[in-house]
Protein backbone atom coordinates (compact mmCIF):
# COMPACT_ATOMS: atom_id res chain seq x y z
CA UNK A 1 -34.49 -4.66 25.43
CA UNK A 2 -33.01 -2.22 27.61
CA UNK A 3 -29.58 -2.41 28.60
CA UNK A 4 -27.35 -1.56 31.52
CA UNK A 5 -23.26 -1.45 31.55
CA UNK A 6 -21.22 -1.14 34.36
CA UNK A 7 -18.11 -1.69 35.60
CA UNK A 8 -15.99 1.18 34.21
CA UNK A 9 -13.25 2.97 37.01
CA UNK A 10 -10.33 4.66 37.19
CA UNK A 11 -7.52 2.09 36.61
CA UNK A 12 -3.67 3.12 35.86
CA UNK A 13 -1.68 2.46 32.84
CA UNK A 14 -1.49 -1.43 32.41
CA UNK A 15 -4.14 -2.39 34.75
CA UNK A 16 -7.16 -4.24 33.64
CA UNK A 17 -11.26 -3.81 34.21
CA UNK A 18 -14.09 -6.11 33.85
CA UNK A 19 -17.44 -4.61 31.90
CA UNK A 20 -20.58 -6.15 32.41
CA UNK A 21 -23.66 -5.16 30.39
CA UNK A 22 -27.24 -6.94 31.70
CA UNK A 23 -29.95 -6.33 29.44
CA UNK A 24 -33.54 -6.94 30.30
CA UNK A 25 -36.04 -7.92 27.68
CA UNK A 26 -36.82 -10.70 25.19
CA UNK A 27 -33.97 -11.38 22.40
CA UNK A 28 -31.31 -10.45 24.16
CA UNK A 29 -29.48 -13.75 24.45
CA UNK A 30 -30.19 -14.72 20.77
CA UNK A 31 -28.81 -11.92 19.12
CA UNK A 32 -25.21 -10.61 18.48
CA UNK A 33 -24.24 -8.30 20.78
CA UNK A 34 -21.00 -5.59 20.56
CA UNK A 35 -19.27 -3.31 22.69
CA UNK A 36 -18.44 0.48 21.52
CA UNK A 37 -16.63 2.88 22.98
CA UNK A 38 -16.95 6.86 22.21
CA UNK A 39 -14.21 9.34 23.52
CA UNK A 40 -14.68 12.73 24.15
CA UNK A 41 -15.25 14.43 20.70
CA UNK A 42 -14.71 11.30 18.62
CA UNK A 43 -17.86 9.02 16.77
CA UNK A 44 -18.99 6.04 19.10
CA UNK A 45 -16.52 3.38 18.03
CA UNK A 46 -17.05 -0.71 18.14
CA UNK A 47 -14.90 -2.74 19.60
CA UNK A 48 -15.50 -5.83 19.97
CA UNK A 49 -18.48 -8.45 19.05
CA UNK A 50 -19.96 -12.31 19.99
CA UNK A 51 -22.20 -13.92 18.45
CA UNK A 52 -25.13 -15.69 20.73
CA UNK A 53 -23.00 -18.74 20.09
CA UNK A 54 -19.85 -17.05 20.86
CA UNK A 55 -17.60 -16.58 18.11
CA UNK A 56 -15.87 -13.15 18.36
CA UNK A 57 -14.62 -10.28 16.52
CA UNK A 58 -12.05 -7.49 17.72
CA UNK A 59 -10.64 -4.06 16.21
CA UNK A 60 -6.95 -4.06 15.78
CA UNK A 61 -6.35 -2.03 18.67
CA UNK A 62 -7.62 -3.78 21.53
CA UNK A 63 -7.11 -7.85 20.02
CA UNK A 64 -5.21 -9.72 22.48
CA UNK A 65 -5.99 -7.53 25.49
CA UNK A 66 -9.42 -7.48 25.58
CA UNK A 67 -12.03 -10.51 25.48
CA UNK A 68 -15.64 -10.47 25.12
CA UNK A 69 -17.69 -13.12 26.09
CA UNK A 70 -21.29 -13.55 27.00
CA UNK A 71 -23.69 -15.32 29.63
CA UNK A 72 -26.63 -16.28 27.75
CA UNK A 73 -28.45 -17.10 31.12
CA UNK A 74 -27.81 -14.31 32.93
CA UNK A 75 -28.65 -12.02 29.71
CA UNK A 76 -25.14 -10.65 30.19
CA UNK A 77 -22.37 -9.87 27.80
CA UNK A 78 -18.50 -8.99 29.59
CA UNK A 79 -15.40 -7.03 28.34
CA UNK A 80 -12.21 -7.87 29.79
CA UNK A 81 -9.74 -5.46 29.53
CA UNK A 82 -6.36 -5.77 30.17
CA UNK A 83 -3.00 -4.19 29.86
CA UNK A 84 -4.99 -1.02 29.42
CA UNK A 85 -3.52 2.02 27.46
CA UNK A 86 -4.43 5.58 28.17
CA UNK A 87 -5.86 6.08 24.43
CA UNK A 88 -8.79 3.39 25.99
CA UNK A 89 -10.21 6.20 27.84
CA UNK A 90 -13.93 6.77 26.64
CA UNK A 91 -17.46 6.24 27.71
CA UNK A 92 -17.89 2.41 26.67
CA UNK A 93 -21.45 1.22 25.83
CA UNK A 94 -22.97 -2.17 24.59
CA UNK A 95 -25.42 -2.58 21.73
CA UNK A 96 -26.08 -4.70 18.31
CA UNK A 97 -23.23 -4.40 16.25
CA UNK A 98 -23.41 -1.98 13.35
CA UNK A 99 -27.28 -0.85 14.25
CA UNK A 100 -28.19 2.74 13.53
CA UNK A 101 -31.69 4.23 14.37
CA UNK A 102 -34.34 1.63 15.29
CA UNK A 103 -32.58 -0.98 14.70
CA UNK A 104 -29.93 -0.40 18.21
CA UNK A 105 -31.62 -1.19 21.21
CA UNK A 106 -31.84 2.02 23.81
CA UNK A 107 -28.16 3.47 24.27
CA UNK A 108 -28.08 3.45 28.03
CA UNK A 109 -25.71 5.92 29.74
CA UNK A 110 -22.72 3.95 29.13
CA UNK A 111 -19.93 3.38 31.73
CA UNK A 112 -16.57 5.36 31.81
CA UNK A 113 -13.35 3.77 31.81
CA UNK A 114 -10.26 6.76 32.78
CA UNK A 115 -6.61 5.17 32.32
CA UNK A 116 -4.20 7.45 33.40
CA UNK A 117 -1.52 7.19 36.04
């Protein structure tokens, strides 16, 4: 599976963005798919993960701005972000949750999201 985000900008202090990562390949849809994000000198981070039938999981710090969801169809997972805080600034990247080594799919080149007014 190889996988493509997009969707990252420049967006001020309280604004919102919509990620989109399509990934091409068998499996994609069936498997549980997460969103990370990595910050300039900081470990890659997850954020947020669905299940292929949906049920979510959040970190503290984003839970009740953002919201993940998927299109198993269109091989597609989404981040909405809203009321977005300057400390969300960092390169944000989707993958299998908690994978390490073989067992992520290709990183991709991530897309940036900047927040800052």
């Amino acid at each position: 599976v190889q996988l493509q985000a997009s969707g990252g900008g420049l967006v001020q202090p309280g604004g919102s963005l919509r990620l989109s990562c399509e990934g091409s390949g068998n499996g994609f849809s069936t498997n549980v798919m997460a969103w990370y994000r990595q910050a300039p000198g900081n470990l890659r981070k997850l954020v947020a993960s669905i299940a292929s039938g949906g049920s979510t999981v959040y970190i503290d710090s984003v839970r009740g701005r953002f919201t993940i969801s998927r299109d198993n169809a269109k091989n597609t997972v989404y981040l909405q972000m809203n009321n977005l805080k300057p400390e969300d600034t960092s390169v944000y990247y989707c993958n299998r949750p908690y994978c390490s080594g073989s067992g992520c799919y290709p990183w991709g080149q991530g897309t940036l999201v900047t927040v800052s007014s």
